[in-house]
Each structure stands twice: as structure tokens, then as C-alpha cells.
N, C-alpha and C. Protein backbone atom coordinates (compact mmCIF):
# COMPACT_ATOMS: atom_id res chain seq x y z
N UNK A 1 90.42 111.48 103.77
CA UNK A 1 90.80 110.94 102.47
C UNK A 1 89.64 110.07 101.97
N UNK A 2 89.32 110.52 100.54
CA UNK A 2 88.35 109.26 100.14
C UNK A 2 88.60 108.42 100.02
N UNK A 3 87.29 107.39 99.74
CA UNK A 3 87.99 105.94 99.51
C UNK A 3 88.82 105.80 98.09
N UNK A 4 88.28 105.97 97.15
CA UNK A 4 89.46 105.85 95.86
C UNK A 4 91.03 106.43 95.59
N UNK A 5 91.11 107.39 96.82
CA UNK A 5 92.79 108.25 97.21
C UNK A 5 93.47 107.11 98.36
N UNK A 6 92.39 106.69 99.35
CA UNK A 6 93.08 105.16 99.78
C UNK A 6 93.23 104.14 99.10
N UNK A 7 92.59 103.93 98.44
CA UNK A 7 92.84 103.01 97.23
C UNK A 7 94.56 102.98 96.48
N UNK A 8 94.50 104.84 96.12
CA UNK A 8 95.76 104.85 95.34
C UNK A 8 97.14 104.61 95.92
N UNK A 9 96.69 104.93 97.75
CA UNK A 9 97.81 104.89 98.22
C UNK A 9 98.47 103.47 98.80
N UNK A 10 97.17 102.86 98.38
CA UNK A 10 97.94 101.74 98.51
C UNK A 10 98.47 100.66 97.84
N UNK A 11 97.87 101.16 96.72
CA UNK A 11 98.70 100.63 95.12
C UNK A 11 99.95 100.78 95.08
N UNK A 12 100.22 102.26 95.10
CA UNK A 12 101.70 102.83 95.34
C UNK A 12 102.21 102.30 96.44
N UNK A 13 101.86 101.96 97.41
CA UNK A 13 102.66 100.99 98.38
C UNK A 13 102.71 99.97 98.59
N UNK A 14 101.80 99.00 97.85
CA UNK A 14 102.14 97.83 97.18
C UNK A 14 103.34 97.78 95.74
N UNK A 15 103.24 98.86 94.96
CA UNK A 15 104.50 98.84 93.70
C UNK A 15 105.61 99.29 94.56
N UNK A 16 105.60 100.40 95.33
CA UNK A 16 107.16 100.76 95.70
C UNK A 16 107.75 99.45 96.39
N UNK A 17 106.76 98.71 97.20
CA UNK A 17 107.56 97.47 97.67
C UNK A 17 108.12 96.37 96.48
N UNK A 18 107.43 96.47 95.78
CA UNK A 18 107.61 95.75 94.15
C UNK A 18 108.75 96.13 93.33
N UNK A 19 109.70 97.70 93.98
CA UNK A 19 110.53 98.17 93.23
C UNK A 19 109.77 98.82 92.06
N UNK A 20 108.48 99.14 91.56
CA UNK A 20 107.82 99.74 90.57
C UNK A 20 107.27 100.87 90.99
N UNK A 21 108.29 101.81 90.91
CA UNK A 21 108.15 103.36 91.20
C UNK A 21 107.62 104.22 90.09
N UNK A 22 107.19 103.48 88.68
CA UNK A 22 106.36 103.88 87.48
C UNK A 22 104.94 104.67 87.85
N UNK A 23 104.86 105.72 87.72
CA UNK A 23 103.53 106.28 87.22
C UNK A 23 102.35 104.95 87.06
N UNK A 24 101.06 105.52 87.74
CA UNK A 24 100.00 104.18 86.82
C UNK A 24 98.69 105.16 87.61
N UNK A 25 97.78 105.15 86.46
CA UNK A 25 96.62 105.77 86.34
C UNK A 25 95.79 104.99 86.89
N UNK A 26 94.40 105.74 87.10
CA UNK A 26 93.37 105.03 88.03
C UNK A 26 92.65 103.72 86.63
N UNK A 27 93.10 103.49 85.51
CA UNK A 27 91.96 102.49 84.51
C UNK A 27 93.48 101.49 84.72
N UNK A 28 94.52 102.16 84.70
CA UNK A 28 95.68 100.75 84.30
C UNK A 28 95.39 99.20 84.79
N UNK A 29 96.15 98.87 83.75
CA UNK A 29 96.25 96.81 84.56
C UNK A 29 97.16 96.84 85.10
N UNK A 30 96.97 96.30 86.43
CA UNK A 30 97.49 95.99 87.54
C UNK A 30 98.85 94.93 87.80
N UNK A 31 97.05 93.65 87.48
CA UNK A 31 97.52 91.87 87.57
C UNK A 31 97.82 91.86 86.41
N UNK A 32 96.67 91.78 85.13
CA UNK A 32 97.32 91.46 84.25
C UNK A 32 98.37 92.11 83.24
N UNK A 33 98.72 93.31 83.68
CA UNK A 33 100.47 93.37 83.20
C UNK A 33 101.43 92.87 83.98
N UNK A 34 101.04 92.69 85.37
CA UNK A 34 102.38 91.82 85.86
C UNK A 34 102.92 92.45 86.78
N UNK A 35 102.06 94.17 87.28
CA UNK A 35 102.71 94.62 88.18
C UNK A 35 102.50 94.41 89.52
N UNK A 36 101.54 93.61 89.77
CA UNK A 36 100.76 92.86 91.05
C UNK A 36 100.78 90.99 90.50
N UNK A 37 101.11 90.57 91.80
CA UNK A 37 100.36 89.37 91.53
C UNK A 37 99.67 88.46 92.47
N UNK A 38 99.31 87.77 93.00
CA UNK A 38 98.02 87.26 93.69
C UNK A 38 98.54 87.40 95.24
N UNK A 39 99.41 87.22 95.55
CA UNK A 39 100.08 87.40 96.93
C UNK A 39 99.67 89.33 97.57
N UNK A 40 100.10 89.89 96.28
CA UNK A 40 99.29 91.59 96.28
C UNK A 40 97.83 91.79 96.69
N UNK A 41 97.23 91.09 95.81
CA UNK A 41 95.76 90.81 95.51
C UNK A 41 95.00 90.87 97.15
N UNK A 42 95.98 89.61 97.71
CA UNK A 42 95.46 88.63 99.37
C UNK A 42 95.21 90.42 100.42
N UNK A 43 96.85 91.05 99.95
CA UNK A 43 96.73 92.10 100.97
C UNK A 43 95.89 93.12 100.37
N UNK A 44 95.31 93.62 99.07
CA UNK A 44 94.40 94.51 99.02
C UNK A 44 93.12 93.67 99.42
N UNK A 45 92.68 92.47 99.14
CA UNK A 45 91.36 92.56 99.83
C UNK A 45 91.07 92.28 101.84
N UNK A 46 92.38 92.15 101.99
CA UNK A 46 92.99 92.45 103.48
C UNK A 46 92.13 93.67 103.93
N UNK A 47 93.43 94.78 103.49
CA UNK A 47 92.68 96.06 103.35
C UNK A 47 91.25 96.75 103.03
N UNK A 48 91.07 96.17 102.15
CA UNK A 48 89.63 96.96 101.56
C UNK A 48 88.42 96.14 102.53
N UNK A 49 88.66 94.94 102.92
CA UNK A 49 87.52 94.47 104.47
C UNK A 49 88.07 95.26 105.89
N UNK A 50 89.05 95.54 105.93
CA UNK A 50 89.39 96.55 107.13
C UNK A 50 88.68 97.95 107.27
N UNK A 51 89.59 98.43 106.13
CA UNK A 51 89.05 99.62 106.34
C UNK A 51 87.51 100.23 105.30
N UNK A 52 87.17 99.16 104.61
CA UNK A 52 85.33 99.98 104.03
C UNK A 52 84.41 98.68 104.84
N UNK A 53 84.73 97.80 105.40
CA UNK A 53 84.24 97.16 106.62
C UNK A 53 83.02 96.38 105.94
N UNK A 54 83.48 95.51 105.23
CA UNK A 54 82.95 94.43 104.22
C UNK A 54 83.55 93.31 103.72
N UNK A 55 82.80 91.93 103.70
CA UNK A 55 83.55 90.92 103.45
C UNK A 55 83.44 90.56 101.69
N UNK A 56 85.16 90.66 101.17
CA UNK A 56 84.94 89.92 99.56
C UNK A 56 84.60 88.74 99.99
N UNK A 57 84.73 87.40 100.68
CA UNK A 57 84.71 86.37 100.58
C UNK A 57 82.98 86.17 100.48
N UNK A 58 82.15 87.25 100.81
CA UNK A 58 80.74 86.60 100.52
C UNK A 58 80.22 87.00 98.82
N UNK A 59 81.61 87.85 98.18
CA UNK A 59 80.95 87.98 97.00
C UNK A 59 81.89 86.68 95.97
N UNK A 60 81.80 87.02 94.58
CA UNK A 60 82.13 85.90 93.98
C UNK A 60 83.06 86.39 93.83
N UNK A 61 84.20 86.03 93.89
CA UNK A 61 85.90 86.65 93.58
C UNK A 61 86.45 86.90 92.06
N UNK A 62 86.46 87.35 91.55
CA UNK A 62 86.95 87.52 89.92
C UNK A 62 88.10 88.38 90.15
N UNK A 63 89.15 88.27 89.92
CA UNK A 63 90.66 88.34 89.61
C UNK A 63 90.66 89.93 89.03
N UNK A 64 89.65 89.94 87.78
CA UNK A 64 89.62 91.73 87.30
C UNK A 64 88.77 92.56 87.92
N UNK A 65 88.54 92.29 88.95
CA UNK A 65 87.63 92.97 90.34
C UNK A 65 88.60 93.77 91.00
N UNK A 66 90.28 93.95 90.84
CA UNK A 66 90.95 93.67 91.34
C UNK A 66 92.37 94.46 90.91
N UNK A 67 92.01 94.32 88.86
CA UNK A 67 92.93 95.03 88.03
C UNK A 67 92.90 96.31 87.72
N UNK A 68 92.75 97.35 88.63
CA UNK A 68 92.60 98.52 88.54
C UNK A 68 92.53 99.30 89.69
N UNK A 69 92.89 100.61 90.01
CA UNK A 69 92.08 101.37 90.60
C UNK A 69 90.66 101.42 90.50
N UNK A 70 90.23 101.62 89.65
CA UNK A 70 88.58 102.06 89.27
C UNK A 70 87.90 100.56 89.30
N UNK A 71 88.61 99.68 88.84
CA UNK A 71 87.74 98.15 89.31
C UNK A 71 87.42 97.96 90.97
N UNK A 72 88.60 98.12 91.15
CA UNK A 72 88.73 97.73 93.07
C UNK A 72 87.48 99.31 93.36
N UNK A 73 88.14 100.51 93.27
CA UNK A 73 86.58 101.11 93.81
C UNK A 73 85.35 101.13 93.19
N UNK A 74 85.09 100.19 92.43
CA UNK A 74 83.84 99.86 91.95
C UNK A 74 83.36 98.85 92.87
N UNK A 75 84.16 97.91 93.48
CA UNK A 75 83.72 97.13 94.62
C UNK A 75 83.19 97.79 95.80
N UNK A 76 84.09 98.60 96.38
CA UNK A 76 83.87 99.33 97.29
C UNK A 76 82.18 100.48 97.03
């Protein structure tokens, strides 16, 4: 699986725990519509230093780094 299909799958398993079983495309807002919120955030950059084996904490943290599929694998 690539990295941006891990990405998706774990969006979707961050919303289904959210009860938000809605459709959401790889550009959608995330945080700032309200379907994530910072407690989400903690466990995707959990994830994304696990498994692409890199630390966010040495980059500068910005919140819309964060609001997307395509933002988050732009980090990666």
C-alpha cells in the first residue's frame, strides 16, 4: 500500500470512530470543518512518525499541515 492509501485509511478510521461515515476526498478540510480535532491530529502524527519513520516535532507544526489528505502527504 502506498503511503497516501495509508494515509486514507486512516482518516476513515479516525471518522468511523467519530461516527462520520461521510464520503471525504483527498483536498477536503479535515480540522477546519470540524471533522477532526486536535486529540485526532496527536494520533495522526503518532502514526505518520511510526510508520514513514520521521519526527514532526523537529519540523514547525502548523495545524493545516494536517487538514487534508494531500496536506498530510505533502509532509510525508
Amino acid at each position: 500500500m502506498e503511503g497516501k492509501e495509508k494515509i486514507r485509511v486512516l482518516i476513515r478510521d479516525v471518522l468511523n470512530r467519530r461516527g462520520d461515515l461521510q464520503p471525504f476526498g483527498d483536498g477536503d478540510s479535515l480540522i477546519f470543518s470540524g471533522r477532526i480535532d486536535s486529540l485526532n491530529v496527536l494520533e495522526i502524527v503518532g502514526f505518520l512518525e511510526r510508520e514513514f519513520q520521521f519526527e514532526i516535532s523537529e519540523m514547525d507544526f502548523d495545524q493545516t499541515q494536517f487538514d487534508s489528505v494531500d496536506s498530510i502527504a505533502a509532509l510525508v
